[in-house]
Protein backbone atom coordinates (compact mmCIF):
# COMPACT_ATOMS: atom_id res chain seq x y z
CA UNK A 1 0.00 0.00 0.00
CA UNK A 2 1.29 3.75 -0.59
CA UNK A 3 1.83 5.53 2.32
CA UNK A 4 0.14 9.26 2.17
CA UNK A 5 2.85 10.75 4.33
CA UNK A 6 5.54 9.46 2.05
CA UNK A 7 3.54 10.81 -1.05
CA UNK A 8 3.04 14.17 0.65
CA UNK A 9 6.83 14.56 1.55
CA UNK A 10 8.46 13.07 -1.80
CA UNK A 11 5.49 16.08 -3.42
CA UNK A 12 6.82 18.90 -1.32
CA UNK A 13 10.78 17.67 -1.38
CA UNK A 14 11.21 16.56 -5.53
CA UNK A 15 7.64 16.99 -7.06
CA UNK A 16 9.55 19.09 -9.12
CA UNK A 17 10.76 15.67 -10.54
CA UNK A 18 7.31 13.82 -10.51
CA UNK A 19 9.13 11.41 -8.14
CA UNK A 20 5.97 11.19 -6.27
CA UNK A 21 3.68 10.55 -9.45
CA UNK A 22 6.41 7.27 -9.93
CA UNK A 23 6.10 6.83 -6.20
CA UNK A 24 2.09 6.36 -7.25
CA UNK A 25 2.33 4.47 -9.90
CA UNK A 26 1.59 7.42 -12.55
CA UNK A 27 4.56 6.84 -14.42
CA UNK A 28 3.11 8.95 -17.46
CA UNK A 29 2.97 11.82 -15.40
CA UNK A 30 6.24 11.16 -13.71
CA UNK A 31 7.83 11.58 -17.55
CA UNK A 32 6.07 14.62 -18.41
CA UNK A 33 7.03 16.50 -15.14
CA UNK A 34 10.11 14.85 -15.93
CA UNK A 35 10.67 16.38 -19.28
CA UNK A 36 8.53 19.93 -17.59
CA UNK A 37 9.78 20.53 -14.43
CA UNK A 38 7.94 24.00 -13.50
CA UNK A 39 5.02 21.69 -14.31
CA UNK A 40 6.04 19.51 -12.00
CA UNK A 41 6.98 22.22 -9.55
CA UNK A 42 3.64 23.28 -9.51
CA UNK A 43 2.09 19.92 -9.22
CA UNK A 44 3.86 18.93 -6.43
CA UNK A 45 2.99 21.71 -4.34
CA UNK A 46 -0.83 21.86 -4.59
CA UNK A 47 -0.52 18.01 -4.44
CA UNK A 48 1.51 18.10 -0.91
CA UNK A 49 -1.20 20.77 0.30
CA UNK A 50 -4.15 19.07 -1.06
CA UNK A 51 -3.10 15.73 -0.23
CA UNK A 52 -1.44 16.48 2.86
CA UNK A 53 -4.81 18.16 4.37
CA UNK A 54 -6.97 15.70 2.77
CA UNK A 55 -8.34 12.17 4.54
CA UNK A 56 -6.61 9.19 5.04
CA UNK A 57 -9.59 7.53 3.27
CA UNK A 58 -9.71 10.08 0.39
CA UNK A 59 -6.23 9.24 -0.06
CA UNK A 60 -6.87 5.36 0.05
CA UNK A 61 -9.77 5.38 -2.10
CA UNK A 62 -7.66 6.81 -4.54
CA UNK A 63 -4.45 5.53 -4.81
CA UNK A 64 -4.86 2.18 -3.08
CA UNK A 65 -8.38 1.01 -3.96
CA UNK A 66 -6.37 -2.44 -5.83
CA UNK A 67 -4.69 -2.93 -2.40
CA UNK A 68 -7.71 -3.03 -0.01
CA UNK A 69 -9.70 -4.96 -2.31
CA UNK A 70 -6.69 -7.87 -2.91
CA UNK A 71 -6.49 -7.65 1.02
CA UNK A 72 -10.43 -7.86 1.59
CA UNK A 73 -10.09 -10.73 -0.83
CA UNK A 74 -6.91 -12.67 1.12
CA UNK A 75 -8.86 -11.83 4.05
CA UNK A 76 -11.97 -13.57 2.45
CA UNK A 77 -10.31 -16.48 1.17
CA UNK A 78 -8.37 -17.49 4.52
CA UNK A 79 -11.37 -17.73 6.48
């Protein structure tokens, strides 16, 4: 599972490289901020403050939706 605090920090620290649109799993996005970095200046401050202020669920629902369901399903299938 991604960790919001980590996505937060790597946003505020090198969103200027998209590292935390790789640390997400956006790799397409990553590139382009890459390849733009005031782009991904930009991006990785309103990320850090939306993010960062945002839910833990909001968050979840988001970027780790594949996660809780293959752990719902583990769960599921153990019992």
């Amino acid at each position: 599972m991604k960790s919001k605090k980590r996505a937060v920090v790597l946003a505020l620290t090198l969103g200027i490289f998209g590292v935390h649109r790789f640390y997400l799993g956006q790799k397409g996005l990553g590139i382009i901020y890459l390849m733009l970095p005031f782009t991904g200046l930009i991006d990785g401050l309103m990320f850090g403050i939306y993010r960062g202020l945002g839910s833990r669920e909001s968050f979840d629902s988001k970027y780790n939706s594949q996660s809780i369901q293959r752990e719902i399903l583990e769960t599921l299938k153990n019992k």
